[in-house]
N, C-alpha and C. Protein backbone atom coordinates (compact mmCIF):
# COMPACT_ATOMS: atom_id res chain seq x y z
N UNK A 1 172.93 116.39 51.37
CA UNK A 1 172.02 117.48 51.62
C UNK A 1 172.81 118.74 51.90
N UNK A 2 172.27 119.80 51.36
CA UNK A 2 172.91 120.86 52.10
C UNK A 2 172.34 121.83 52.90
N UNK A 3 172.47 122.45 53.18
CA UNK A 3 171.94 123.11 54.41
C UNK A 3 171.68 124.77 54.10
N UNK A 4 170.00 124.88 54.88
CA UNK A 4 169.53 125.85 54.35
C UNK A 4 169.62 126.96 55.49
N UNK A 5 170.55 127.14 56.57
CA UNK A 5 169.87 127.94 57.84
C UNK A 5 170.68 129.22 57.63
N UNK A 6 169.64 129.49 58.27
CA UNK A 6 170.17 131.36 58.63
C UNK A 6 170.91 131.75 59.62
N UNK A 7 172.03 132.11 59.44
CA UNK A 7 172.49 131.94 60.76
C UNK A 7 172.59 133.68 61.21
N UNK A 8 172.02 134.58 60.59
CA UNK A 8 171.70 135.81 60.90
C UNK A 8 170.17 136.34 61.70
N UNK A 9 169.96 135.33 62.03
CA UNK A 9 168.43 135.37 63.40
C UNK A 9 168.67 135.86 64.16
N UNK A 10 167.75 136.68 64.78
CA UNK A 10 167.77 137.49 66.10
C UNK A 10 167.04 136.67 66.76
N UNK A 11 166.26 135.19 66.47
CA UNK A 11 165.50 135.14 67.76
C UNK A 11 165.83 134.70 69.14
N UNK A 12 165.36 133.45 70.00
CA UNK A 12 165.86 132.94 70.78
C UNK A 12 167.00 132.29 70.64
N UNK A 13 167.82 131.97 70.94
CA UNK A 13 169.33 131.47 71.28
C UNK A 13 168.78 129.87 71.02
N UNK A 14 167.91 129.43 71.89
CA UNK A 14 167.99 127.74 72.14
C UNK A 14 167.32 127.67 70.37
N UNK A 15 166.27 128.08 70.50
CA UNK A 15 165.49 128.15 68.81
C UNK A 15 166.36 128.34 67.60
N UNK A 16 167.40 129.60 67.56
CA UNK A 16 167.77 129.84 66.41
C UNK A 16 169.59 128.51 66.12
N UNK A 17 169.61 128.15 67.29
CA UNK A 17 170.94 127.05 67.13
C UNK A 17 170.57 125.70 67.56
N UNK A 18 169.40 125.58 67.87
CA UNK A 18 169.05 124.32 68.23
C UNK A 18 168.46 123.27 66.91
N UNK A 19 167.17 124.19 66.30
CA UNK A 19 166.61 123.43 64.77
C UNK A 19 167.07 123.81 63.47
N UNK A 20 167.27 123.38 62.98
CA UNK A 20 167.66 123.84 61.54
C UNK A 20 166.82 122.95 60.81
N UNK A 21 167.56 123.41 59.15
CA UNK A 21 166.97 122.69 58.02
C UNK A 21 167.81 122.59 56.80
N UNK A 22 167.52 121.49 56.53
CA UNK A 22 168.57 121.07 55.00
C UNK A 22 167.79 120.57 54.01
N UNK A 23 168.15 121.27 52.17
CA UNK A 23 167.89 120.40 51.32
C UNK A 23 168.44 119.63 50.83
N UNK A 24 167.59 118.07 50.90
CA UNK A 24 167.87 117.30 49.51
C UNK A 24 168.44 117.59 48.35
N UNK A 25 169.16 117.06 47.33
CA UNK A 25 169.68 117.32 46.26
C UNK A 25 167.90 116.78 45.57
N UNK A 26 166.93 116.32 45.95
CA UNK A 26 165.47 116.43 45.16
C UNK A 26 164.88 117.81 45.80
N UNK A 27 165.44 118.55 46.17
CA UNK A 27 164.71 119.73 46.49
C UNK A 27 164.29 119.69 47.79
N UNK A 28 163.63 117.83 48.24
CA UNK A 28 162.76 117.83 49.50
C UNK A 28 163.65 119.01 50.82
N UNK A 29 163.07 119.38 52.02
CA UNK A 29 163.59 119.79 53.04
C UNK A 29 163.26 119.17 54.16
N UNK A 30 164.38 119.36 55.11
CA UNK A 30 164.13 118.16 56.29
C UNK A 30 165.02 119.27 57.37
N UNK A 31 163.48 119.36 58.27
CA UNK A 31 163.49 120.30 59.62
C UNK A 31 164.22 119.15 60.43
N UNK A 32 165.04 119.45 61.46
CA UNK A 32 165.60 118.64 62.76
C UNK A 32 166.09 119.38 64.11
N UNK A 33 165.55 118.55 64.78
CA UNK A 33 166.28 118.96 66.52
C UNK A 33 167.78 118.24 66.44
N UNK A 34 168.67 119.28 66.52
CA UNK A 34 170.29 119.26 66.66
C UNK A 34 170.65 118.17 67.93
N UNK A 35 169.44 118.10 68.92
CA UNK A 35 169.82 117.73 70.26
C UNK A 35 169.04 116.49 70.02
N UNK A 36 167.93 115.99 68.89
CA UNK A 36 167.05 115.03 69.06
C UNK A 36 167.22 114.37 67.96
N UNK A 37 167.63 113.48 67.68
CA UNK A 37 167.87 112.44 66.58
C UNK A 37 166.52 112.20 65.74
N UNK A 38 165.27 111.90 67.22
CA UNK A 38 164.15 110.76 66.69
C UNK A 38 162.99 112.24 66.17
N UNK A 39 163.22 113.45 66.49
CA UNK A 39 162.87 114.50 66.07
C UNK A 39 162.99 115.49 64.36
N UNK A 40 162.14 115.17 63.55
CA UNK A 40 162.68 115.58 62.54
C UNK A 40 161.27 115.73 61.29
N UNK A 41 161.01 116.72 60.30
CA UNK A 41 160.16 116.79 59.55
C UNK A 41 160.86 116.68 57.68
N UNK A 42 160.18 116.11 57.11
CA UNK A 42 160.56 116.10 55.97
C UNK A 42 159.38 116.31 54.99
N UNK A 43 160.07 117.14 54.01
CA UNK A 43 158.64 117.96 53.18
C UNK A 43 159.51 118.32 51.68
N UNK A 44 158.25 118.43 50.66
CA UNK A 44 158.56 118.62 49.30
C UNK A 44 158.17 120.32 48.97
N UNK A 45 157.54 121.23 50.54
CA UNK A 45 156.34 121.99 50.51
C UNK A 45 157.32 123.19 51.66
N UNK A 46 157.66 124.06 51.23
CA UNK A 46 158.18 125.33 52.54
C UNK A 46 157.53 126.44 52.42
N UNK A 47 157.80 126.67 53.83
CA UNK A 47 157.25 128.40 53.60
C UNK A 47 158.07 129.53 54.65
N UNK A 48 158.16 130.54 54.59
CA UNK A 48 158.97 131.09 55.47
C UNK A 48 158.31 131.82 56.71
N UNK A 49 158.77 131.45 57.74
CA UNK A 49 157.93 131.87 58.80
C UNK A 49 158.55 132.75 59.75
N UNK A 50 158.16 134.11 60.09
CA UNK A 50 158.94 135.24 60.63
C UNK A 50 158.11 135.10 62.44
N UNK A 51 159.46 135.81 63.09
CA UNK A 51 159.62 135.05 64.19
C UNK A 51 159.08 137.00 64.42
N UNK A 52 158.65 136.71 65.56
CA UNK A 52 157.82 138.13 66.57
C UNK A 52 158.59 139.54 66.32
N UNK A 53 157.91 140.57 66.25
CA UNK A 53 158.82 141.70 65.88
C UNK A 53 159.17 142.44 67.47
């Protein structure tokens, strides 16, 4: 998988280094907690979601 994150975020500190996300070589993407193993979303479906101005 490789990895899709931004590492140019302004938002929260714990938020912007804590979850990330990686694609599949099938495209799928798979959200995860860095700190939580049993924590994790996997999807064929993204969208981009902007954090508070």
């Amino acid at each position: 998988m490789s990895s899709a994150n931004n590492t140019s975020s302004d938002g929260p500190p714990a938020i912007d280094t804590r979850f990330r996300a990686r694609e599949s070589d099938d495209g799928r993407v798979e959200i995860f907690d860095s700190e939580n193993d049993d924590a994790w979303i996997r999807s064929d479906y993204t969208l981009e979601v902007a954090g508070p101005n």
